[in-house]
Structures are given as C-alpha cells and as structure tokens.
Protein backbone atom coordinates (compact mmCIF):
# COMPACT_ATOMS: atom_id res chain seq x y z
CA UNK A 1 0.00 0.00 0.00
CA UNK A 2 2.94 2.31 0.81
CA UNK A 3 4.18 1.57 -2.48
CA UNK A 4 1.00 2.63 -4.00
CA UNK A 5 0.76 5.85 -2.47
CA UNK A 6 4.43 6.95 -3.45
CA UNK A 7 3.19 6.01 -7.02
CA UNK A 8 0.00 8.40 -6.83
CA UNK A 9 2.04 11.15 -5.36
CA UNK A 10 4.89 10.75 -8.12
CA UNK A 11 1.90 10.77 -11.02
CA UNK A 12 0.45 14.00 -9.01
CA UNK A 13 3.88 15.58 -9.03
CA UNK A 14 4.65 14.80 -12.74
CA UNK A 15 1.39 17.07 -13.44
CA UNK A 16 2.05 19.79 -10.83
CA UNK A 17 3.72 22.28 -13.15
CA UNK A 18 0.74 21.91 -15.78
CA UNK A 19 -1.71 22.54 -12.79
CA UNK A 20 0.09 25.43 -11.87
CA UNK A 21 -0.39 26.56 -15.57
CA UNK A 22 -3.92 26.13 -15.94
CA UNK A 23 -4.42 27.80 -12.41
CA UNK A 24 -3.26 30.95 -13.90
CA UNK A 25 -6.65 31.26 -15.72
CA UNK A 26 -8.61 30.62 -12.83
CA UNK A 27 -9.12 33.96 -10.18
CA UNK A 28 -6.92 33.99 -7.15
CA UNK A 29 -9.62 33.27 -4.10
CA UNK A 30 -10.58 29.97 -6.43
CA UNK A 31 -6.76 28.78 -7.00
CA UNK A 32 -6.34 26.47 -4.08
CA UNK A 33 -9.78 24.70 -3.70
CA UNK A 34 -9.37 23.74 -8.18
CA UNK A 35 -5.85 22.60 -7.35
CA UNK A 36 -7.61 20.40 -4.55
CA UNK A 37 -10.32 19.34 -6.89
CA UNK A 38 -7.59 18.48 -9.58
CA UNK A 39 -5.84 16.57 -7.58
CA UNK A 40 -8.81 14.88 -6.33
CA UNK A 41 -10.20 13.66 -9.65
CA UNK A 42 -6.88 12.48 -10.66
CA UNK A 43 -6.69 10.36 -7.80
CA UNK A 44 -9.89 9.30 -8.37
CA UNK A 45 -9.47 8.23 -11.82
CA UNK A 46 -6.25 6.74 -10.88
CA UNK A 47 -8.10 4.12 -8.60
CA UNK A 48 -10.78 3.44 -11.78
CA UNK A 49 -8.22 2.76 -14.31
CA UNK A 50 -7.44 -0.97 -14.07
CA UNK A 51 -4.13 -1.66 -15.03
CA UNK A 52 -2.80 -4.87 -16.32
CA UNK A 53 -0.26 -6.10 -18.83
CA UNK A 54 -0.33 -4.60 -21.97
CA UNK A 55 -1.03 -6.96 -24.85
CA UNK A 56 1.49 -8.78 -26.71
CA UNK A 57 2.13 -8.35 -30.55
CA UNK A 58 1.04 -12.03 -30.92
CA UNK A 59 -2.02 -11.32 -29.27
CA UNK A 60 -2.65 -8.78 -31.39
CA UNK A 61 -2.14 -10.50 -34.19
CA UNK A 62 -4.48 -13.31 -33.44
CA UNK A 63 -7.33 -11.43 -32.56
CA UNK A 64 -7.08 -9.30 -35.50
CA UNK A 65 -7.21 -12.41 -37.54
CA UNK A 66 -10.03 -13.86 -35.29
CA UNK A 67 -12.06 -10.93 -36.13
C-alpha cells in the first residue's frame, strides 16, 4: 500500500507544473480549492483505471485475424 501511495504522489507531481499553468486562468480566491479538486479527480481516476499487462504483438495479431 505504501508503495502505491508513493506512485499516486509521483503521477500527481509529474502534473504539478501543468496545474500550476492552468491555475493561472482561474481567479486567485478559487486557485487552491481547483488545485484540490484536480488533484482529487486524478486520484480518483487513478483508482478506476485498471491496469494490467499490456497486450502482446502475438495477441494482437491473433485477434485481429479472429475478427
């Protein structure tokens, strides 16, 4: 779980600096509670996405000629 966490808060960090951009069109007394909100639906979209291993070329191949 720790592990986890320090994964969510690297993918936040990696979009800080375009957060910070796009505040810059938002007034000042509504900065901090969109950066929240940001931050919040990223995390929330991080815990929808189901990850799992990518799909081979084979596979690929095969279920193109399946279809």
């Amino acid at each position: 779980m720790k592990g986890k966490n320090k994964d969510i808060e690297n993918i936040i960090n990696d979009f800080e600096f375009k957060i910070k951009k796009s505040l810059n069109n938002t007034s000042y007394q509504e900065r901090e509670d969109l950066e929240q909100e940001i931050k919040t639906k990223i995390i929330e979209k991080i815990h929808s996405v189901e990850l799992g291993e990518a799909p081979s070329f084979w596979w690929l191949i095969n279920k193109k000629r399946t279809s």
